[in-house]
C-alpha atoms as a PDB file:
ATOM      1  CA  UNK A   1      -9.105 -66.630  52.817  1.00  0.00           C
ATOM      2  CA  UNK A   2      -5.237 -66.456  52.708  1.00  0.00           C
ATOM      3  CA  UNK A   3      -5.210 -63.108  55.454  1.00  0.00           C
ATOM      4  CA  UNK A   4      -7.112 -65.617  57.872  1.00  0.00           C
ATOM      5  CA  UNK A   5      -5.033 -68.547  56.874  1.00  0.00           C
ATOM      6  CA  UNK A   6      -1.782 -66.326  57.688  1.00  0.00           C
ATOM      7  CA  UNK A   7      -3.655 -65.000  60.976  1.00  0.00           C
ATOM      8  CA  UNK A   8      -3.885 -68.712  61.769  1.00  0.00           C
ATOM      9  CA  UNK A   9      -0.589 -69.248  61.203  1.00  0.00           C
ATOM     10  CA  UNK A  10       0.449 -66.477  63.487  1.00  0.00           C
ATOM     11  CA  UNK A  11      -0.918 -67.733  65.898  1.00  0.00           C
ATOM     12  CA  UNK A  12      -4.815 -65.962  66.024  1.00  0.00           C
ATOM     13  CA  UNK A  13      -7.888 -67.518  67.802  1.00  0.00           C
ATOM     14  CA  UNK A  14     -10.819 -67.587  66.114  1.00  0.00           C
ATOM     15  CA  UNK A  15     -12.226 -65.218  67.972  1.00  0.00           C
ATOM     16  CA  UNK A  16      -9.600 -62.538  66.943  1.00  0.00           C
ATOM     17  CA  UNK A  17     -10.288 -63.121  63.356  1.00  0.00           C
ATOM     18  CA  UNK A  18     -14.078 -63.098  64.339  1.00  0.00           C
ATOM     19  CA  UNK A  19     -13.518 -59.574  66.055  1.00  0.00           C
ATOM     20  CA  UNK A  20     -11.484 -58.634  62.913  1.00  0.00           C
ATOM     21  CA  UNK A  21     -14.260 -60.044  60.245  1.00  0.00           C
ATOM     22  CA  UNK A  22     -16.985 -57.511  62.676  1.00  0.00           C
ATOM     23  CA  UNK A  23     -14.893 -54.508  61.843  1.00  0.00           C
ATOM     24  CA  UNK A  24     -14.389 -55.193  58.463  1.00  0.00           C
ATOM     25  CA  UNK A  25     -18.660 -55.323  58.817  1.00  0.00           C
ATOM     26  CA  UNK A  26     -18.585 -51.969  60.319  1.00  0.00           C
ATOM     27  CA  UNK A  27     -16.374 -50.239  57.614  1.00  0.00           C
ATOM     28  CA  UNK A  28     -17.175 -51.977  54.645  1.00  0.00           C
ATOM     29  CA  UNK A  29     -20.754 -53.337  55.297  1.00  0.00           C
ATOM     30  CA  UNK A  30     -22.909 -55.928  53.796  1.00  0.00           C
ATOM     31  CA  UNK A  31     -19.733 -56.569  50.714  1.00  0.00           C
ATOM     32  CA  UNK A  32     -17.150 -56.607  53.688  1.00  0.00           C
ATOM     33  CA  UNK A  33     -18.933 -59.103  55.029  1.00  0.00           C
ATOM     34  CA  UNK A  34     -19.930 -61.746  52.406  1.00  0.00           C
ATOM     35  CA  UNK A  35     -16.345 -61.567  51.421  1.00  0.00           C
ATOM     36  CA  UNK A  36     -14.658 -61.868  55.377  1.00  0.00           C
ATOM     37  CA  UNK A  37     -17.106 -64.870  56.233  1.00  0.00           C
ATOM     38  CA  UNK A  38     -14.853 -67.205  54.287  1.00  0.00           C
ATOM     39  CA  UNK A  39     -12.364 -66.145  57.423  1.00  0.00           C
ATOM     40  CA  UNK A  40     -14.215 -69.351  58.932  1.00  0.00           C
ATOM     41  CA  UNK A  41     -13.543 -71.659  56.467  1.00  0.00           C
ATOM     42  CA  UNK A  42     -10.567 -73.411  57.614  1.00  0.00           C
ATOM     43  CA  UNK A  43      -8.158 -74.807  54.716  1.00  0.00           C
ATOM     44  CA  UNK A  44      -6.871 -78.365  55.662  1.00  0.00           C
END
């Protein structure tokens, strides 16, 4: 996910893009979710 992959970058834990992907949960719900999981996958 290039947003997570810039938040990364930025200097984000994981656990701020974790809190981030449980928002996006809250707002968007099950869709939000499926699509913010790939926040985890880390691109080498």
């Amino acid at each position: 996910m290039i947003t997570a992959n810039r938040a990364r970058a930025a200097g984000a834990t994981e656990a701020e893009i974790k809190e981030a992907v449980e928002v996006a949960y809250l707002f968007g719900g099950t869709p939000a979710l499926v699509t913010a999981v790939n926040a985890f996958r880390a691109s080498a």
